[in-house]
N, C-alpha and C. Protein backbone atom coordinates (compact mmCIF):
# COMPACT_ATOMS: atom_id res chain seq x y z
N UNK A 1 -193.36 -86.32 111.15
CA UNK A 1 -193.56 -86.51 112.57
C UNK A 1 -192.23 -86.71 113.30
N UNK A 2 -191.53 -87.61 112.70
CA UNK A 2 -190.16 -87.78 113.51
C UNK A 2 -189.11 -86.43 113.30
N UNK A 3 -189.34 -85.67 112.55
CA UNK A 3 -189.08 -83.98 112.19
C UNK A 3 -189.25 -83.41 113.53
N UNK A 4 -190.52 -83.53 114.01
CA UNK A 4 -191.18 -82.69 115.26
C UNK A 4 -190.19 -83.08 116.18
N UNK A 5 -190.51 -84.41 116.40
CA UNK A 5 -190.07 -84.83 117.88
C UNK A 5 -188.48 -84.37 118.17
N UNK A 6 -187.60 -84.80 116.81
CA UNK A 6 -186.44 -84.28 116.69
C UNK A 6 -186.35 -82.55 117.31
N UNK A 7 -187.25 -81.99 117.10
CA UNK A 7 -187.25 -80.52 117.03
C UNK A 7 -187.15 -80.05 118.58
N UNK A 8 -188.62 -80.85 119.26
CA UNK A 8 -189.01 -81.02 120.07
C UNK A 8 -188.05 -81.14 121.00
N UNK A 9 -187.22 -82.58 121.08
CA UNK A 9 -186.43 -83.27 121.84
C UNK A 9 -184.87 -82.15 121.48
N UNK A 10 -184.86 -81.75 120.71
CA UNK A 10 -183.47 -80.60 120.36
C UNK A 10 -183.98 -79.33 121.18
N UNK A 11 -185.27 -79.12 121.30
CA UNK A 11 -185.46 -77.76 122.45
C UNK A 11 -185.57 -78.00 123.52
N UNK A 12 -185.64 -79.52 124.12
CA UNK A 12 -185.76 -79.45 125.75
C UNK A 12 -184.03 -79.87 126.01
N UNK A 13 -183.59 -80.16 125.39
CA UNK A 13 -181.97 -80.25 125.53
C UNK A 13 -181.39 -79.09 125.93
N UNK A 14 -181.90 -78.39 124.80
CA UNK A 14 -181.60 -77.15 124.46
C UNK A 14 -181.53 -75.87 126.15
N UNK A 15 -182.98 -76.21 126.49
CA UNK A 15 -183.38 -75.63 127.63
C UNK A 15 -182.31 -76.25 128.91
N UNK A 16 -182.93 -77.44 128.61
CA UNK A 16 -182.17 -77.18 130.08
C UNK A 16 -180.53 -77.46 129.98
N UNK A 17 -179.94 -76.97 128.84
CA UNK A 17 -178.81 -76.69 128.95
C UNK A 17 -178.45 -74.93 129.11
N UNK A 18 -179.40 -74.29 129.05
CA UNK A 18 -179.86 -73.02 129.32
C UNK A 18 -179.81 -72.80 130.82
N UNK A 19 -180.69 -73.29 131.21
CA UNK A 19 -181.01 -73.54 132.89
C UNK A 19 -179.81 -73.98 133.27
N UNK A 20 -179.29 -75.30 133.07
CA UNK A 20 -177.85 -75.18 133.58
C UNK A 20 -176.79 -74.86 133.73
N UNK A 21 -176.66 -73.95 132.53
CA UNK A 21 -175.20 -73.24 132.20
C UNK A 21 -175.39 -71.62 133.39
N UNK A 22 -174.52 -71.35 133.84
CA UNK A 22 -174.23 -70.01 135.02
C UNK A 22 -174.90 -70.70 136.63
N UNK A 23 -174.87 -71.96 136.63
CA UNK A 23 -174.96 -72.19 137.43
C UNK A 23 -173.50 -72.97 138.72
N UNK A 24 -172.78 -73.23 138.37
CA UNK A 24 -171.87 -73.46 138.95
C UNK A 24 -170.47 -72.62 139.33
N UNK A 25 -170.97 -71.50 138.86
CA UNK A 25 -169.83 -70.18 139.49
C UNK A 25 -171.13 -69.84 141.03
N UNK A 26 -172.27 -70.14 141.10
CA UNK A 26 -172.38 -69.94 142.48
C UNK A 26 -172.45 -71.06 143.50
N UNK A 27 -171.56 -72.25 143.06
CA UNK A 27 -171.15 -73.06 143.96
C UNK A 27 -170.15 -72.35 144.43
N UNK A 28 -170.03 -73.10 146.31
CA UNK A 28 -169.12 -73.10 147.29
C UNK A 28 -167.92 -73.37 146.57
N UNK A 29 -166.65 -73.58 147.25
CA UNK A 29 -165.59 -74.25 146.85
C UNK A 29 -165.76 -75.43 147.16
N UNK A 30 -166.31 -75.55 149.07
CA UNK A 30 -166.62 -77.08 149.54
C UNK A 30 -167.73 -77.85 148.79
N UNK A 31 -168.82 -77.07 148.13
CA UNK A 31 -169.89 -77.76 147.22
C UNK A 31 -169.12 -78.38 145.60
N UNK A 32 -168.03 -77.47 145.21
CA UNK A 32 -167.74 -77.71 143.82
C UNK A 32 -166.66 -79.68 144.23
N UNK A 33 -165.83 -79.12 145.65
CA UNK A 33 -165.01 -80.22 145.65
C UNK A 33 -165.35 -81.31 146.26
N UNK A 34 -167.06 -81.02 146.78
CA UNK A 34 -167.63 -82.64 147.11
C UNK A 34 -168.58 -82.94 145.84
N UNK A 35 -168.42 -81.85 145.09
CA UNK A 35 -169.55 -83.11 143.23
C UNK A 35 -168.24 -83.47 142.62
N UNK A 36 -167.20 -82.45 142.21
CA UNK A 36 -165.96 -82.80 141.27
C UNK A 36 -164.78 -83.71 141.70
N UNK A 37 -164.43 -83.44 143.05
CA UNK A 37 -163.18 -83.92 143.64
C UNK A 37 -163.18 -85.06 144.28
N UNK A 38 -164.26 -85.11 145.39
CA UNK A 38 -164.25 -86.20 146.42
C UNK A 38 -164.47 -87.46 146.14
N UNK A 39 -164.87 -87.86 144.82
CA UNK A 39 -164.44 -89.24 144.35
C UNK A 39 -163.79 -90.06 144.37
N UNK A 40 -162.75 -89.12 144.02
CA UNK A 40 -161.46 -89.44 143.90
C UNK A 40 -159.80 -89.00 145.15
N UNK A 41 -160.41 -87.96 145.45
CA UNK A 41 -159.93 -87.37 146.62
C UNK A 41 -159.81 -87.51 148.13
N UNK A 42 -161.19 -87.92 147.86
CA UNK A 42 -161.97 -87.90 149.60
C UNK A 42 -162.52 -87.07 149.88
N UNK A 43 -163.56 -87.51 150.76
CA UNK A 43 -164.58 -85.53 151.86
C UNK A 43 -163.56 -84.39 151.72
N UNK A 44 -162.67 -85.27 152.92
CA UNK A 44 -162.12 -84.40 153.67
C UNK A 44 -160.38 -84.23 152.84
N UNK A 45 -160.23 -84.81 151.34
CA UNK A 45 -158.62 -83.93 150.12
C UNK A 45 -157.38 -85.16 150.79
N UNK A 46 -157.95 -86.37 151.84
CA UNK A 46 -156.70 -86.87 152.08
C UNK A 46 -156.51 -88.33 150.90
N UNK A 47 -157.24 -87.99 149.74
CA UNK A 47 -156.78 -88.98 149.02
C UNK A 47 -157.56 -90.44 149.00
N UNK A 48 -158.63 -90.20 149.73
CA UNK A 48 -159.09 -91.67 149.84
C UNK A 48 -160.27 -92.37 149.69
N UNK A 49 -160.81 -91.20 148.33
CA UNK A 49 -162.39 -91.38 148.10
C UNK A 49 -162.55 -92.79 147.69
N UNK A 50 -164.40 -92.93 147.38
CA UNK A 50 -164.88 -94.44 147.08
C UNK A 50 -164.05 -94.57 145.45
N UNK A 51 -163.56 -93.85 144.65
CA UNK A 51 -162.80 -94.55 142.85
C UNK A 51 -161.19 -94.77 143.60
N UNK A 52 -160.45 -94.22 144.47
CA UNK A 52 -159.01 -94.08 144.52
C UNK A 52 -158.80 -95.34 144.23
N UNK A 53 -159.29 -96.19 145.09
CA UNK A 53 -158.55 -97.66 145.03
C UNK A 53 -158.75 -98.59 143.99
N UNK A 54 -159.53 -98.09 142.99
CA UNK A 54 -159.71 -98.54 141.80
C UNK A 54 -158.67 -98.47 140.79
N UNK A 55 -158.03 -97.20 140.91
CA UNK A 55 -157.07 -95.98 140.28
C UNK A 55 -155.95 -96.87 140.22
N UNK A 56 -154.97 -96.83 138.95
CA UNK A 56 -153.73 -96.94 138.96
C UNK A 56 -152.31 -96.24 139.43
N UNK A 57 -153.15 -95.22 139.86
CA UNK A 57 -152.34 -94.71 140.23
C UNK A 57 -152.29 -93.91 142.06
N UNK A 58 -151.69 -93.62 143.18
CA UNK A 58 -152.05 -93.04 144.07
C UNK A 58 -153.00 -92.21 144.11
N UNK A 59 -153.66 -91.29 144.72
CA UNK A 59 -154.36 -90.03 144.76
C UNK A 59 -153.61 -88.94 145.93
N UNK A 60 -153.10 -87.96 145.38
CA UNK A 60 -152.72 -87.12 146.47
C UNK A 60 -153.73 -86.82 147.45
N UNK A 61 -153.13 -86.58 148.69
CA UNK A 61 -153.73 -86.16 149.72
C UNK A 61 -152.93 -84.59 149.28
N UNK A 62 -154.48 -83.90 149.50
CA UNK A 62 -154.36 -82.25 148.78
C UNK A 62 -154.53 -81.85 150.20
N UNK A 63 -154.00 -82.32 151.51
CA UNK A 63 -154.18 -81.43 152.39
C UNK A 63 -153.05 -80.95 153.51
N UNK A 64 -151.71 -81.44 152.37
CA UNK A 64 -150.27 -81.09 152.55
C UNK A 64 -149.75 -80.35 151.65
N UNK A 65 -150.52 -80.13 150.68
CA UNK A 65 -149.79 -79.24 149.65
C UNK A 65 -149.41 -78.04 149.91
N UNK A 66 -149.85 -77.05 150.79
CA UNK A 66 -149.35 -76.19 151.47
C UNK A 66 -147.62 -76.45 151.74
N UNK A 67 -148.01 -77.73 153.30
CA UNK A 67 -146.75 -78.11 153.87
C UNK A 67 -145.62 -78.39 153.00
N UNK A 68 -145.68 -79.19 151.85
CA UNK A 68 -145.36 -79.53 151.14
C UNK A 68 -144.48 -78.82 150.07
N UNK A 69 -145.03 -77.55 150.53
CA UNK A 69 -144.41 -76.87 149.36
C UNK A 69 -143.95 -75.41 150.48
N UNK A 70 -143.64 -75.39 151.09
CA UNK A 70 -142.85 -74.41 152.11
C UNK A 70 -143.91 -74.20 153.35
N UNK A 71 -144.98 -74.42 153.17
CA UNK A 71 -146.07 -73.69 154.11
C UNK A 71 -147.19 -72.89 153.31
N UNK A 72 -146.72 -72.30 151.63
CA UNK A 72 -147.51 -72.02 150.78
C UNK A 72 -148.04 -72.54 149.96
N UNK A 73 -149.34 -72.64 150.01
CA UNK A 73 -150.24 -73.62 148.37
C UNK A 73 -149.60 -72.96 147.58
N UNK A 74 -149.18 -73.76 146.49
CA UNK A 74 -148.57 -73.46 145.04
C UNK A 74 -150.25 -73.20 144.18
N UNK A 75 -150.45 -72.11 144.29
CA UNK A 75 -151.76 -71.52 144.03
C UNK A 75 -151.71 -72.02 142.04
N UNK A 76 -150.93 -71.21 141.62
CA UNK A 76 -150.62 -71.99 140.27
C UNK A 76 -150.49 -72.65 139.59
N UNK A 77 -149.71 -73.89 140.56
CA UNK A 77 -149.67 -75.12 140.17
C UNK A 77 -150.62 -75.41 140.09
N UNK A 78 -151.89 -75.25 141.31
CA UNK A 78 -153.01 -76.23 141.00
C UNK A 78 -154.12 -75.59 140.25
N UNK A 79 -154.16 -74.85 139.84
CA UNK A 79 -154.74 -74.32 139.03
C UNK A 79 -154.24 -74.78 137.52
N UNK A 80 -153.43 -75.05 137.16
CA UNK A 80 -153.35 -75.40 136.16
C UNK A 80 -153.72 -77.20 135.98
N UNK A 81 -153.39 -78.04 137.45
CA UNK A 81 -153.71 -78.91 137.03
C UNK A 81 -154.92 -79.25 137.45
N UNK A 82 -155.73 -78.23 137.98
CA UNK A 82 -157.32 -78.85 137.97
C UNK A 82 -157.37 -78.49 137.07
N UNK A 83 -157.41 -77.26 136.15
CA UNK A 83 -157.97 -76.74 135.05
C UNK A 83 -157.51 -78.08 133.97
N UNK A 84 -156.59 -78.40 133.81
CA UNK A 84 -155.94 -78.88 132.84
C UNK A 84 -155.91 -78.70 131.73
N UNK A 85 -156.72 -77.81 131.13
CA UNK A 85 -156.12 -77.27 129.32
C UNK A 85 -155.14 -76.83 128.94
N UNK A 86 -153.90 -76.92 130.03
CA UNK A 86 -152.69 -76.51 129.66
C UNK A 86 -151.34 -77.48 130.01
N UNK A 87 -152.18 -78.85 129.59
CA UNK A 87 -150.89 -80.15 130.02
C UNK A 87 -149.78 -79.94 129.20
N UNK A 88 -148.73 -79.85 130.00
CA UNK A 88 -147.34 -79.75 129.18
C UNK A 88 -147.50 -81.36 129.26
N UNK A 89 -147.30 -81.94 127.96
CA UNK A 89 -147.25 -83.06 127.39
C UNK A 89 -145.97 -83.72 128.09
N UNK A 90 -144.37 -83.43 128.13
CA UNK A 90 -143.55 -83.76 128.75
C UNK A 90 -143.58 -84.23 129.88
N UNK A 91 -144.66 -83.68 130.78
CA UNK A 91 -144.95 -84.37 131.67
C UNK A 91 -145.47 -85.82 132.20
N UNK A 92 -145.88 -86.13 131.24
CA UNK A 92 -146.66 -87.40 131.25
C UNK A 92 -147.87 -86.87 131.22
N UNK A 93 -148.76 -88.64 131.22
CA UNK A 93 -150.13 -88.86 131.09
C UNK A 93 -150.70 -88.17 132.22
N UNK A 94 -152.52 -87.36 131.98
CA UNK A 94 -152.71 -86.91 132.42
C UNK A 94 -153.86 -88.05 132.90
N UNK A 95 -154.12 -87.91 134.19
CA UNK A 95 -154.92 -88.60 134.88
C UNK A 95 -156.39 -88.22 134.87
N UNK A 96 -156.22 -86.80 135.87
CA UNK A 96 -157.56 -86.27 135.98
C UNK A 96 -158.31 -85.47 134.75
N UNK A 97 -159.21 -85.81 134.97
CA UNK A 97 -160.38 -84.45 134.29
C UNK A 97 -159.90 -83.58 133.75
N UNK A 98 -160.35 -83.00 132.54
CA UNK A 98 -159.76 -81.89 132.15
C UNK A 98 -161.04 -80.67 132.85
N UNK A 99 -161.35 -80.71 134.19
CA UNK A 99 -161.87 -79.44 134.80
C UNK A 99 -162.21 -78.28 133.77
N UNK A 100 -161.12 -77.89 133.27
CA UNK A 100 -161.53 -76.23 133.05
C UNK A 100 -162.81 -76.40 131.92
N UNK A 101 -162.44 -77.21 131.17
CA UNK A 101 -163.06 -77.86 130.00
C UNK A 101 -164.51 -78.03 130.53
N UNK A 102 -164.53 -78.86 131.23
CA UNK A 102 -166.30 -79.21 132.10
C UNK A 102 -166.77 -78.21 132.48
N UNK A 103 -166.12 -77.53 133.33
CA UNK A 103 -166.49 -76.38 133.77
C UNK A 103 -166.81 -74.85 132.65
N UNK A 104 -166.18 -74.71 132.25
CA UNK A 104 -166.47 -74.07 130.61
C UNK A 104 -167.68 -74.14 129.88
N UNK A 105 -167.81 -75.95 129.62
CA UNK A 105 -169.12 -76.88 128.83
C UNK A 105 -170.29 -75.84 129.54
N UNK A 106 -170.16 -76.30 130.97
CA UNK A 106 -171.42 -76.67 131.94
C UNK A 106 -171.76 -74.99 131.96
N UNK A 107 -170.78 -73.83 131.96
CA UNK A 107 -171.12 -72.71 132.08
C UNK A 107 -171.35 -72.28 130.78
N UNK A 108 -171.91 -72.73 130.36
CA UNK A 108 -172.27 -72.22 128.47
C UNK A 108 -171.26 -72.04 127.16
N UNK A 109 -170.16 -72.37 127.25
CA UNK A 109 -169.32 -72.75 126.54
C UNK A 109 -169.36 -71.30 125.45
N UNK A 110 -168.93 -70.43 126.32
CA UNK A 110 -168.83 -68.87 125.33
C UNK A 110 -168.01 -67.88 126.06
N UNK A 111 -167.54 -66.76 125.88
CA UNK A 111 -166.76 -66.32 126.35
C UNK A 111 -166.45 -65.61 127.80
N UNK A 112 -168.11 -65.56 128.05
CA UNK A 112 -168.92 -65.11 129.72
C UNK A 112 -168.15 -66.79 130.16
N UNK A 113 -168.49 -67.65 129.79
CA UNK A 113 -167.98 -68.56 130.51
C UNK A 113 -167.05 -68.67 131.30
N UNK A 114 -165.79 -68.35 130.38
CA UNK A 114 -164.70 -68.52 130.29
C UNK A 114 -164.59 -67.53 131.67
N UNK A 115 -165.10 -67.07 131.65
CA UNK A 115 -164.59 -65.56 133.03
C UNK A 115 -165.18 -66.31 134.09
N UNK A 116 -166.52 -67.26 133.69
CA UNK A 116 -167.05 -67.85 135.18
C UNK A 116 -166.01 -68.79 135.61
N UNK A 117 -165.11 -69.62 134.48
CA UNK A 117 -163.97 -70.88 135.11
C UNK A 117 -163.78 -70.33 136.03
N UNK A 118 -163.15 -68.99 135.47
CA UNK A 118 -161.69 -68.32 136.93
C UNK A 118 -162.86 -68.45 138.30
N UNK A 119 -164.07 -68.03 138.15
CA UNK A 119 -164.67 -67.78 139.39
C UNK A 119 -164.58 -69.15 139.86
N UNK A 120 -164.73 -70.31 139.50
CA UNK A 120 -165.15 -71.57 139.72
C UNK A 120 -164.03 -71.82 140.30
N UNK A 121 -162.89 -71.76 139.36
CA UNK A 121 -161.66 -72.03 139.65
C UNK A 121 -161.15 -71.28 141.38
N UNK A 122 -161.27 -70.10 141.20
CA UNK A 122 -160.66 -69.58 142.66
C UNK A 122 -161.59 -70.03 144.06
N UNK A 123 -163.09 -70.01 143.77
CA UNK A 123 -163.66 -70.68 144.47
C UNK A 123 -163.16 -71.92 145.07
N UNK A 124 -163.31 -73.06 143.96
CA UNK A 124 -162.49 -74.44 144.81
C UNK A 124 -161.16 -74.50 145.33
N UNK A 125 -160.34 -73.57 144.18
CA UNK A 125 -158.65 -73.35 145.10
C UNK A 125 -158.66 -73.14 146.33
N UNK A 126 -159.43 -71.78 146.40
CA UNK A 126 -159.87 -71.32 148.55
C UNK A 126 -160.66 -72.61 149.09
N UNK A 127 -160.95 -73.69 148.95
CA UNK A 127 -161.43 -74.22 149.84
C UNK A 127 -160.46 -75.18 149.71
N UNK A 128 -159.67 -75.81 148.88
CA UNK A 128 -158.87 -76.65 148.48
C UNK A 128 -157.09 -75.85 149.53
N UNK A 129 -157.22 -74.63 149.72
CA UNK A 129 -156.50 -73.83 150.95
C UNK A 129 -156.66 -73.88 152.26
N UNK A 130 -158.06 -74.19 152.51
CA UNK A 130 -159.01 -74.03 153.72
C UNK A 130 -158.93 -75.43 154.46
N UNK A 131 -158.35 -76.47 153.78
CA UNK A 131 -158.16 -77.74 154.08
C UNK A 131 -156.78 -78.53 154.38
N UNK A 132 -155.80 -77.33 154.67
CA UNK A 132 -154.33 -77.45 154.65
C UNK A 132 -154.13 -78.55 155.60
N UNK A 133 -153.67 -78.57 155.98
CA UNK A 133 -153.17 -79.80 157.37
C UNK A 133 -152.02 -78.03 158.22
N UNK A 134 -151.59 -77.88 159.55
CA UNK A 134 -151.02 -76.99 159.63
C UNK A 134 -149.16 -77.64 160.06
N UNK A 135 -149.16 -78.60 159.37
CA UNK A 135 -147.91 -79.27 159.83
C UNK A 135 -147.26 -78.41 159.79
N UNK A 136 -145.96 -78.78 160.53
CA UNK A 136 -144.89 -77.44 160.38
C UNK A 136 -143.61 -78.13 159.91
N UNK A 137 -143.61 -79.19 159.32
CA UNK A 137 -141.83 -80.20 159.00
C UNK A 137 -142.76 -81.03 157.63
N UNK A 138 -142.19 -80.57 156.79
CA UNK A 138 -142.25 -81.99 155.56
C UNK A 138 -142.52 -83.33 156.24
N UNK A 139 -143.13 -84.34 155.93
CA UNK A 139 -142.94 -85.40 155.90
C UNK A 139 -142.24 -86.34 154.97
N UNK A 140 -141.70 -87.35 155.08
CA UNK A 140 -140.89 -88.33 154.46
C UNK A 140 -141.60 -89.19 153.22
């Protein structure tokens, strides 16, 4: 009997990890970065969600990174560090999420997946763009 239920309870897992996986390459960018980001981020990327102040550490406000970096999002940069499966260790401790990883899991963890990250991924980058600040001078 406890055979069954095991069986049982291993196929509704099963399912609705079925049902859930290809579902988050048709999130928004603004839908992916108010379940994943805004925790920690804020609504609106200036750093000041309900965990920041918990945090040891600051939270960037992601809505200078543009300014910040000539007037262009360093499209790369952040892609690698939302994704994060590619921490250069030298850098130090990594804070956030390893994203690409979750995102991977949650999209079925196979090689279709892997093609949905990038979608996931460019999705939230463009909205994570869409949220620039349009300063025109660095700040201090």
């Amino acid at each position: 009997m406890d055979t069954l239920k095991n069986a049982v309870a291993a196929s509704i897992v099963l399912i609705g990890a079925s049902a859930h996986a290809q579902v988050l390459d048709t999130y928004t960018g603004a839908e992916l970065f108010e379940q994943f980001c805004a925790s920690c981020h804020g609504v609106g990327g200036k750093g000041d969600g309900p965990v920041a102040g918990g945090l040891e550490i600051a939270i960037p406000d992601l809505t200078y990174l543009a300014a910040d970096n000539g007037g262009e999002l360093p499209t790369e940069y952040l892609r690698t560090v939302v994704d994060g499966r590619y921490v250069v260790t030298a850098h130090g401790t990594r804070y956030m999420p390893i994203w690409g990883y979750e995102f991977w899991i949650a999209q079925g963890a196979d090689d279709e997946a892997a093609l949905l990250v990038e979608v996931i991924m460019a999705n939230l980058i463009g909205y994570i763009e869409s949220i620039q600040d349009a300063r025109s001078e660095l700040q201090p």
